[in-house]
Protein backbone atom coordinates (compact mmCIF):
# COMPACT_ATOMS: atom_id res chain seq x y z
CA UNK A 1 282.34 -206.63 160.76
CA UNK A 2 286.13 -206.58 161.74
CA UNK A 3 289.71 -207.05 160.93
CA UNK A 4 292.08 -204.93 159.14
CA UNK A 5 293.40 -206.20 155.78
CA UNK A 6 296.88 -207.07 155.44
CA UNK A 7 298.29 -205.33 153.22
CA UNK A 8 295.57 -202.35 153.85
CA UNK A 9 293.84 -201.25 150.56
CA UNK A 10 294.87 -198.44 148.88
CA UNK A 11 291.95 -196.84 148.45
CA UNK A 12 287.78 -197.03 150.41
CA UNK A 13 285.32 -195.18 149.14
CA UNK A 14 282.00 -194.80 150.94
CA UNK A 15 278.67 -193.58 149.52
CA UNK A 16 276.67 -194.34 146.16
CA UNK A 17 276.09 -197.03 143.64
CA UNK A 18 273.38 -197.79 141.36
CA UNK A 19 273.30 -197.88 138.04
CA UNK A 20 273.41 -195.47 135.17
CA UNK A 21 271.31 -195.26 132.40
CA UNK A 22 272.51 -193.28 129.23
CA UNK A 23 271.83 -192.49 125.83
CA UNK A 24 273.76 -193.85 123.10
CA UNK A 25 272.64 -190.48 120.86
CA UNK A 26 274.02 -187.44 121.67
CA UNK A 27 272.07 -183.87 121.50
CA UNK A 28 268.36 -185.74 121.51
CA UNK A 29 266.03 -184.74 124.70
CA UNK A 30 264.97 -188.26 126.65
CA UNK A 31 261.62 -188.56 125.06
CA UNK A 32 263.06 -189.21 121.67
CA UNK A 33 266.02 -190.58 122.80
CA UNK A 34 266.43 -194.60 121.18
CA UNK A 35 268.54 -196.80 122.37
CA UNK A 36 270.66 -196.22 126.04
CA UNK A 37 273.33 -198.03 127.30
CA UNK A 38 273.64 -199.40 131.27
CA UNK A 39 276.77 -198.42 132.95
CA UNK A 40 277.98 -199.28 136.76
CA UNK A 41 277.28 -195.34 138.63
CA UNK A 42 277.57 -193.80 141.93
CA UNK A 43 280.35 -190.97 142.55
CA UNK A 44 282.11 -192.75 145.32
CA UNK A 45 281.86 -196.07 143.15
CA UNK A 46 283.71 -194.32 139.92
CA UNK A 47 286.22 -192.75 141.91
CA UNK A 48 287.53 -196.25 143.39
CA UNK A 49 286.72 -197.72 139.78
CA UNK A 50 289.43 -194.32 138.27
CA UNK A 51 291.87 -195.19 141.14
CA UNK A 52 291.76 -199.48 139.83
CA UNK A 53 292.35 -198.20 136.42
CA UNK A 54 295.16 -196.57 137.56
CA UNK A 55 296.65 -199.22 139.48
CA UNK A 56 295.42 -198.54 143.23
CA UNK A 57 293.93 -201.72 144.79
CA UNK A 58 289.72 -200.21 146.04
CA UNK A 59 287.24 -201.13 147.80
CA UNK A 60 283.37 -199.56 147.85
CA UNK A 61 281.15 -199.25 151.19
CA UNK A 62 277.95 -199.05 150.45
CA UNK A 63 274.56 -200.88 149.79
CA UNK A 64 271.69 -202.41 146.55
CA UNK A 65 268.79 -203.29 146.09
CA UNK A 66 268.27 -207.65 146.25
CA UNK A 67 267.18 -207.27 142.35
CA UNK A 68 268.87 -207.57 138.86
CA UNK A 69 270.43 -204.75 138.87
CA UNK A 70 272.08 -204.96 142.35
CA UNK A 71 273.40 -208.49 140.68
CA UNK A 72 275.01 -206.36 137.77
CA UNK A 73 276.82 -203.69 140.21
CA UNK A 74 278.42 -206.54 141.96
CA UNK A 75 279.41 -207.87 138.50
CA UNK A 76 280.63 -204.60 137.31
CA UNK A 77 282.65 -204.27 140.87
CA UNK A 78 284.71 -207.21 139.81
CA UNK A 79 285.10 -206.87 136.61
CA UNK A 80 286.63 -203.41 137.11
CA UNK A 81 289.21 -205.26 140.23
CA UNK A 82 287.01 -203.25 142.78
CA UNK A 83 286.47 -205.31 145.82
CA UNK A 84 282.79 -205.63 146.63
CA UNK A 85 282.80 -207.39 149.89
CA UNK A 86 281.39 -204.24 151.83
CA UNK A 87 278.36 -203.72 149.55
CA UNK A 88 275.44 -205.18 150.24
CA UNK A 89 272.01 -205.73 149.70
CA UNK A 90 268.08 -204.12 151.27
CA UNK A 91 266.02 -206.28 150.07
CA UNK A 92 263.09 -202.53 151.18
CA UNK A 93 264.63 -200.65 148.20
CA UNK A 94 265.58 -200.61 144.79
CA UNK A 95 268.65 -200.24 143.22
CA UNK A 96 268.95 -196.40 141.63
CA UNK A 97 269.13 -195.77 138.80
CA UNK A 98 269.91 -192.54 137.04
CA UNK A 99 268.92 -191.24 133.39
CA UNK A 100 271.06 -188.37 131.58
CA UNK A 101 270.47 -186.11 128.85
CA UNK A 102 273.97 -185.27 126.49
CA UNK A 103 274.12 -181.87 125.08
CA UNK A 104 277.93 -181.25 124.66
CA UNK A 105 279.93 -179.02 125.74
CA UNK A 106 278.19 -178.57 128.75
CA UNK A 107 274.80 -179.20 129.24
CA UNK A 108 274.04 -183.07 131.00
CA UNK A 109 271.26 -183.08 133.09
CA UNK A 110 270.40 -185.67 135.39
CA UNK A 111 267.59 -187.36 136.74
CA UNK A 112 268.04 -189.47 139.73
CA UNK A 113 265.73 -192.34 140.76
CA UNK A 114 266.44 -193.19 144.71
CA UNK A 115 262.84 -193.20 145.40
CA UNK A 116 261.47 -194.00 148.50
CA UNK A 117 264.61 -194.35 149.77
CA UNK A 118 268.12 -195.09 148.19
CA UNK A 119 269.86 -198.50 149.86
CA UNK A 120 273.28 -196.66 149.87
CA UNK A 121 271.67 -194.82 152.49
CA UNK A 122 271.34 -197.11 154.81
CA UNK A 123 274.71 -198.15 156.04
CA UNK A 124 274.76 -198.31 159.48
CA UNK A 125 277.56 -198.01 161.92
CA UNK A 126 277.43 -201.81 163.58
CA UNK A 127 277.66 -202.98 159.31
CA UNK A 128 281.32 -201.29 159.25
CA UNK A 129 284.63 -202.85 159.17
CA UNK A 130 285.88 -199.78 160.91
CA UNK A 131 289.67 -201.87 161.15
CA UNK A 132 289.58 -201.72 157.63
CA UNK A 133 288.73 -198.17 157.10
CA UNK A 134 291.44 -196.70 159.65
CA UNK A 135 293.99 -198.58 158.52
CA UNK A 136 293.35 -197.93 154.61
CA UNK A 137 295.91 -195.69 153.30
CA UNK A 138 293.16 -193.19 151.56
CA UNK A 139 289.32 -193.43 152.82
CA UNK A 140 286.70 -191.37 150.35
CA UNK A 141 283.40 -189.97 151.57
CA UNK A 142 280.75 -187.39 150.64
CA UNK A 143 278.60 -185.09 151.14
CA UNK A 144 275.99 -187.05 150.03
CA UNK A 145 276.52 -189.54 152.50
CA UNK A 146 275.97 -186.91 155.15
CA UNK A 147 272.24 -186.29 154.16
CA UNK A 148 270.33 -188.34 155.95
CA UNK A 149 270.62 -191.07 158.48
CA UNK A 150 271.60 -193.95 159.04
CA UNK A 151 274.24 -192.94 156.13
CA UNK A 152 275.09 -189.70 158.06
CA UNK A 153 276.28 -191.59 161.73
CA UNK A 154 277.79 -194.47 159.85
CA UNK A 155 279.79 -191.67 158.19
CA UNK A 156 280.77 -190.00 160.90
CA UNK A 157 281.23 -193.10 163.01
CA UNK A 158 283.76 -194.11 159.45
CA UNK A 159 285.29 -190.26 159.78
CA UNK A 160 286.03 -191.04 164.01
CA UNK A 161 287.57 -193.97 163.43
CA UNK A 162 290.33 -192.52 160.88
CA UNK A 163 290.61 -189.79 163.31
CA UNK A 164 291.32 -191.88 166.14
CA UNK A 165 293.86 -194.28 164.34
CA UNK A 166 296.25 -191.21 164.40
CA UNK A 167 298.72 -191.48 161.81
CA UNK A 168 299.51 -195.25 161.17
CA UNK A 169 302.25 -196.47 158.78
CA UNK A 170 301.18 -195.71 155.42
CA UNK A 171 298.15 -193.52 156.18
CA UNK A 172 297.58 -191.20 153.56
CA UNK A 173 294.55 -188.83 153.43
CA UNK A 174 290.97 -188.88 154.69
CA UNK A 175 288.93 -187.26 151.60
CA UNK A 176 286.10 -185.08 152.15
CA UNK A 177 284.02 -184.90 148.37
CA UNK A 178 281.84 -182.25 149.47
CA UNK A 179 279.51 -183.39 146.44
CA UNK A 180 276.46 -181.16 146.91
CA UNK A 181 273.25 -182.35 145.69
CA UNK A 182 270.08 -180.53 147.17
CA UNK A 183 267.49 -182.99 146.01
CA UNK A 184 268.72 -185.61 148.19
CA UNK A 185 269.09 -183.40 151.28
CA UNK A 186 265.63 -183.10 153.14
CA UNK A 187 264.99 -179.59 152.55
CA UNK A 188 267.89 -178.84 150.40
CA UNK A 189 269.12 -175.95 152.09
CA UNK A 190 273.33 -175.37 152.33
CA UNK A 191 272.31 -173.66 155.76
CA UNK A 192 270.63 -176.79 157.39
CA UNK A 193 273.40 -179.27 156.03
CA UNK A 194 276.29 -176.71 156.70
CA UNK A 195 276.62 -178.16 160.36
CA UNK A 196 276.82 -181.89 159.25
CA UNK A 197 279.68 -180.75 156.89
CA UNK A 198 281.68 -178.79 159.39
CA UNK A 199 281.31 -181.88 161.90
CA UNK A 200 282.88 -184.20 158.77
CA UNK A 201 285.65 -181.59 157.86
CA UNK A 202 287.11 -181.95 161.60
CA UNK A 203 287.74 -185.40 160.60
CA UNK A 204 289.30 -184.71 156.98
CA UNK A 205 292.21 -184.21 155.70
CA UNK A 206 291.42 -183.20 152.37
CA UNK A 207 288.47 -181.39 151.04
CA UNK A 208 287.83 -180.97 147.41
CA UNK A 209 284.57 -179.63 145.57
CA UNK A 210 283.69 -177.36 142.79
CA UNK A 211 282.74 -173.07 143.89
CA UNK A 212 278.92 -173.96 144.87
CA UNK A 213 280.11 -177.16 146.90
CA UNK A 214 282.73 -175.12 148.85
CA UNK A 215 280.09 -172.33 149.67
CA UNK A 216 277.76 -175.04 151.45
CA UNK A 217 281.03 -175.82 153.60
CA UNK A 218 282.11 -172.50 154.21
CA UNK A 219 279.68 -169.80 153.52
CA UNK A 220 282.67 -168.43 151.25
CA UNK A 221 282.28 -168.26 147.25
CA UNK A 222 285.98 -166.36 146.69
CA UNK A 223 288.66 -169.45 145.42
CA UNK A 224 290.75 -168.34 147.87
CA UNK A 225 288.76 -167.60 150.96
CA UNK A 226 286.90 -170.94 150.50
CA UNK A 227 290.15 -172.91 150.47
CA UNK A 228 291.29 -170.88 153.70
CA UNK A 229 287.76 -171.89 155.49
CA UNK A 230 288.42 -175.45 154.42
CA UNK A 231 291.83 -175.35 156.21
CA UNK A 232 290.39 -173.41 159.53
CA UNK A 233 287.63 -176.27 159.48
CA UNK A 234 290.70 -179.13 159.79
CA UNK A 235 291.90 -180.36 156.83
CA UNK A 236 295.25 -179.79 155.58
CA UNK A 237 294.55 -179.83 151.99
CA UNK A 238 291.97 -177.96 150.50
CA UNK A 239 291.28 -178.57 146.60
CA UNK A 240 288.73 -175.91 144.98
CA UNK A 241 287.43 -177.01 141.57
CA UNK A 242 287.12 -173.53 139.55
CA UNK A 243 285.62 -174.58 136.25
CA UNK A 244 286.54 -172.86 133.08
CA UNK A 245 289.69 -171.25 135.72
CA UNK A 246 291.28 -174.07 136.64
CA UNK A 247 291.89 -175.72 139.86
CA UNK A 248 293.43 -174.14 143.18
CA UNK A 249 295.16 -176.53 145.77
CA UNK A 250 296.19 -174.69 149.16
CA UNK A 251 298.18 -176.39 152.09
CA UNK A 252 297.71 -176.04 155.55
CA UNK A 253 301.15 -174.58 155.50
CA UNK A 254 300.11 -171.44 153.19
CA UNK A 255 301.81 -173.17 149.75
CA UNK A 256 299.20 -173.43 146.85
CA UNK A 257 299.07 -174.53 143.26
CA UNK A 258 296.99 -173.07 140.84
CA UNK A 259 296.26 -175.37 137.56
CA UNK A 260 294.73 -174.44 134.67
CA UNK A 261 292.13 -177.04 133.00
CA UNK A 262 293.17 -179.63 130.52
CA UNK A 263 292.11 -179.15 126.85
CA UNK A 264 289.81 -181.90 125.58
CA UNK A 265 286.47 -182.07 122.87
CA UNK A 266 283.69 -182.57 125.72
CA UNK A 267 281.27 -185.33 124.76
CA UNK A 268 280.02 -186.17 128.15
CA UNK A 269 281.24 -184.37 130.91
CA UNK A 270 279.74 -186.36 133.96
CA UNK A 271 282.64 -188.46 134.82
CA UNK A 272 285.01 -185.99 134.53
CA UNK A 273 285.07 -185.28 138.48
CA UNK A 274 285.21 -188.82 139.20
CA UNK A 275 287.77 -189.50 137.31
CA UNK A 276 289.77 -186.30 138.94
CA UNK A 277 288.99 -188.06 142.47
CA UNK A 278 290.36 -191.12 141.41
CA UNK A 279 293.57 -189.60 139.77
CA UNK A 280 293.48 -187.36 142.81
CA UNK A 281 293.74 -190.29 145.36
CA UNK A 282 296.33 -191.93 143.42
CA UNK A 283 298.70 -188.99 143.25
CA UNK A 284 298.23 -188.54 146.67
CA UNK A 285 299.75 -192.37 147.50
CA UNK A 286 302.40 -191.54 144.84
CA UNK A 287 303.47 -188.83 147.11
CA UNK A 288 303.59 -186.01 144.46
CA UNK A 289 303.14 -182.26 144.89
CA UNK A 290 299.92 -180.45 144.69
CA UNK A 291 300.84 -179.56 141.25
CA UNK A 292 301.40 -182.39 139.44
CA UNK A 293 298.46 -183.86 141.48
CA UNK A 294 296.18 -181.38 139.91
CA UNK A 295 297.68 -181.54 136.30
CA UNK A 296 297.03 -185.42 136.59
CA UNK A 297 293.71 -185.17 137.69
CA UNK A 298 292.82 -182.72 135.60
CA UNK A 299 294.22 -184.67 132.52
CA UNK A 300 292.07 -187.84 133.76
CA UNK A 301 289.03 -186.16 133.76
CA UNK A 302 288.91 -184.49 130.72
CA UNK A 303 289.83 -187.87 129.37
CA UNK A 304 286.71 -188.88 130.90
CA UNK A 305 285.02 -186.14 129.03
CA UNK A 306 286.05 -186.82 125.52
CA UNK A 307 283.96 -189.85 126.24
CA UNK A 308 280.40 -191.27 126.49
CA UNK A 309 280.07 -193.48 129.85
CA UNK A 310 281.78 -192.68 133.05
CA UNK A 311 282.59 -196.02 134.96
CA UNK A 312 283.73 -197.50 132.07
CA UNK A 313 285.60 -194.97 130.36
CA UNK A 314 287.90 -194.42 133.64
CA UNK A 315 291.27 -193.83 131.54
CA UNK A 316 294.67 -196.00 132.48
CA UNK A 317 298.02 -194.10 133.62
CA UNK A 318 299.37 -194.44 130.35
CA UNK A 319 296.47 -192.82 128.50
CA UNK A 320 296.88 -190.05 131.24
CA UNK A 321 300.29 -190.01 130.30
CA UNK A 322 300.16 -189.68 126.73
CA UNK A 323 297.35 -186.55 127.26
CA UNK A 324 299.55 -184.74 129.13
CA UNK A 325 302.98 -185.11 126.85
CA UNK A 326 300.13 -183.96 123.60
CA UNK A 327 298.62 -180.78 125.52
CA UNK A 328 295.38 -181.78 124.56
CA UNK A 329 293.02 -180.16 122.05
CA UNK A 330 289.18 -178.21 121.43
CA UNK A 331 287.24 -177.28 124.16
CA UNK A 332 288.44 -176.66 128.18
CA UNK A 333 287.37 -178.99 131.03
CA UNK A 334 288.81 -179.34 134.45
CA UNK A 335 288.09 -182.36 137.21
CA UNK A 336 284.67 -181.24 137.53
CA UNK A 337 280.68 -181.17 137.69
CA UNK A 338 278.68 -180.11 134.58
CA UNK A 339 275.61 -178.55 135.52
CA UNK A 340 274.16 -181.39 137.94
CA UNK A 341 277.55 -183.34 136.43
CA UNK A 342 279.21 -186.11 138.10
C-alpha cells in the first residue's frame, strides 16, 4: 500500500482495537455483574477517537477478526470520523475483546481476551502505507505493538520511515506510548523487552508513560531521571505520568513543566490516559507549550474519568474548556493508567 494523502492526516495511530465489554453497574465483581454495555477499545484506537473529538482529522493502523464484531469496530471507526481504511481483517483470529470490573476511585481491573493470537498483531511491514505514515503530521505507536512479531518489524519498519522523512512541512511528533502490559509480552519481563523499546525510542520524538512504563524504558523509577533517560535514548520530549503528583514534561533543551492532576469524581478511570494521548497529540499540532499541553490533557482525561465508557465518552474542546475555567471538583486524576487502566 502507497501514496501519501493530500492534505496528510493529522493524526495515525498504530496498535490495538477490539472491543470492550463493560458493566453498566458499578462496584459489583463480574460474576454478579447484569447487564454490560459494548464499546469500540484498543489504546491506540481511543487516542485517535480523543484527537476526532477534538477536531484532529485520524486514522487507525491496525487489524480484526472477519466476524461481527470486527463489522462493529469498523462501524464505530466511522461513526466517531476515524478513518478505517488501514484496518483490516484475519480471518485466523478473533476480534478481542476485553471485560472490566468498576470499583471507583481506583480499582478497574481488566481482563483481556487476545487468545491465540490478537489480529492487531499481525500487521506486517509490506501491508503499510509507509507514504502515509511519514508524511502524517503526528504518528502514535506503543509498546504493545513492540511485543511480538510481525507487529514488532512493522513497527519499527513504521518508526524508520518517519525517521527517514526528516523533517517535512508540517511534521509534528513521532509518539512513543510506552504502554506496558506484561501479559502480552512473551515472558513478561521489562529486561527482555527493554531492547525493543530502546530500538523504538531512537526513532521517537516523544515518549510518554506512567512511573512503571518509564522504568521498562529506562531502568530509572526517579520522575526526573526517567525523563532524562528518555531524552539520552532520542526523543526530544519526554512526558512522565506521576499519578496522584501530577505530570512532568522535560525538553531536550533542559526546560520542563510540572502539572499537577485535574480534580474530577472518578467513575471509571480507564480512558483517562487515552483521552490524555489524544488531547496530548492535539496540543502538540496547536503548537502550545508543554504546560498548557499537560493542563489540557490532564483536563481531558479526568473528563474521561467522571465517566463510564472510554471510546465514547472522549470529551469535545469545549467540554475541555469549560473543566478547566471551573477547576474541577472531588477526587484527583491525572492522564493516566488505573491499576491495569487504559
Amino acid at each position: 500500500m502507497a501514496g501519501a494523502l493530500d492534505p496528510p492526516l493529522d493524526l495515525i495511530t498504530m496498535g490495538r482495537i477490539g472491543v470492550d465489554i463493560y458493566p453498566l453497574q458499578t462496584g459489583v465483581p463480574l460474576p454478579r455483574v447484569e447487564t454490560f454495555g459494548k464499546f469500540l477499545g484498543g489504546s491506540p484506537t481511543n487516542v485517535a477517537v480523543a484527537a476526532a473529538r477534538l477536531g484532529r482529522s485520524a486514522a487507525v493502523i491496525s487489524r480484526t477478526g472477519s466476524d461481527p464484531f470486527g463489522a462493529y469496530c469498523h462501524e464505530a471507526l466511522r461513526e466517531f470520523g476515524v478513518d478505517d481504511r488501514w484496518v483490516s481483517d484475519v480471518p485466523a483470529y478473533p476480534t478481542p475483546v476485553t471485560f472490566c470490573e468498576i470499583f471507583p476511585p481506583d480499582d478497574f481491573p481488566l481482563y483481556f481476551y487476545r487468545l491465540p493470537k490478537a489480529p492487531d498483531l499481525v500487521i506486517h511491514t509490506e501491508e503499510l502505507d509507509l507514504a502515509a505514515i511519514a508524511a502524517a503530521r503526528v504518528f502514535w505507536m506503543t509498546g504493545t505493538g513492540l511485543c511480538e512479531e510481525p507487529s514488532r518489524s512493522a513497527t519499527l519498519a513504521a518508526l524508520e520511515a518517519r525517521a527517514s522523512a526528516g523533517n517535512g512541512e508540517g511534521r509534528v511528533a513521532t509518539v512513543f506510548d510506552l504502554d506496558w502490559r506484561p501479559m502480552f509480552w512473551p515472558d513478561g519481563s521489562p529486561e527482555s523487552a527493554r531492547p525493543h523499546y530502546r530500538a523504538a525510542l531512537a526513532h521517537a520524538t516523544v515518549a510518554v508513560g506512567n512511573l512503571a512504563e518509564c522504568e521498562v524504558a529506562t531502568g530509572e523509577r526517579e520522575p526526573r531521571a526517567c525523563a532524562e533517560a528518555l531524552l539520552a535514548a532520542g526523543v526530544e520530549l519526554a512526558v512522565v505520568k506521576r499519578g496522584p503528583e501530577g505530570v512532568l514534561a522535560v525538553r531536550g533543551d533542559g526546560t520542563s513543566a510540572e502539572v499537577p492532576p485535574h480534580p474530577v469524581e472518578v467513575v471509571n478511570g480507564l480512558g483517562a490516559g487515552d483521552a490524555f494521548g489524544g488531547a496530548l497529540c492535539h496540543g502538540l499540532l496547536s503548537g502550545w507549550p508543554p504546560d498548557r499541553i499537560m493542563r489540557y490533557a490532564n483536563a481531558a482525561g479526568a473528563l474521561v474519568a467522571s465517566r463510564l465508557a472510554c471510546s465514547a465518552a472522549m470529551p469535545y474542546a469545549e467540554e475541555v474548556s469549560t473543566l478547566l475555567a471551573s477547576g474541577g471538583e472531588a477526587d484527583v486524576v491525572t492522564g493516566g493508567r488505573k491499576g491495569e487502566a487504559r
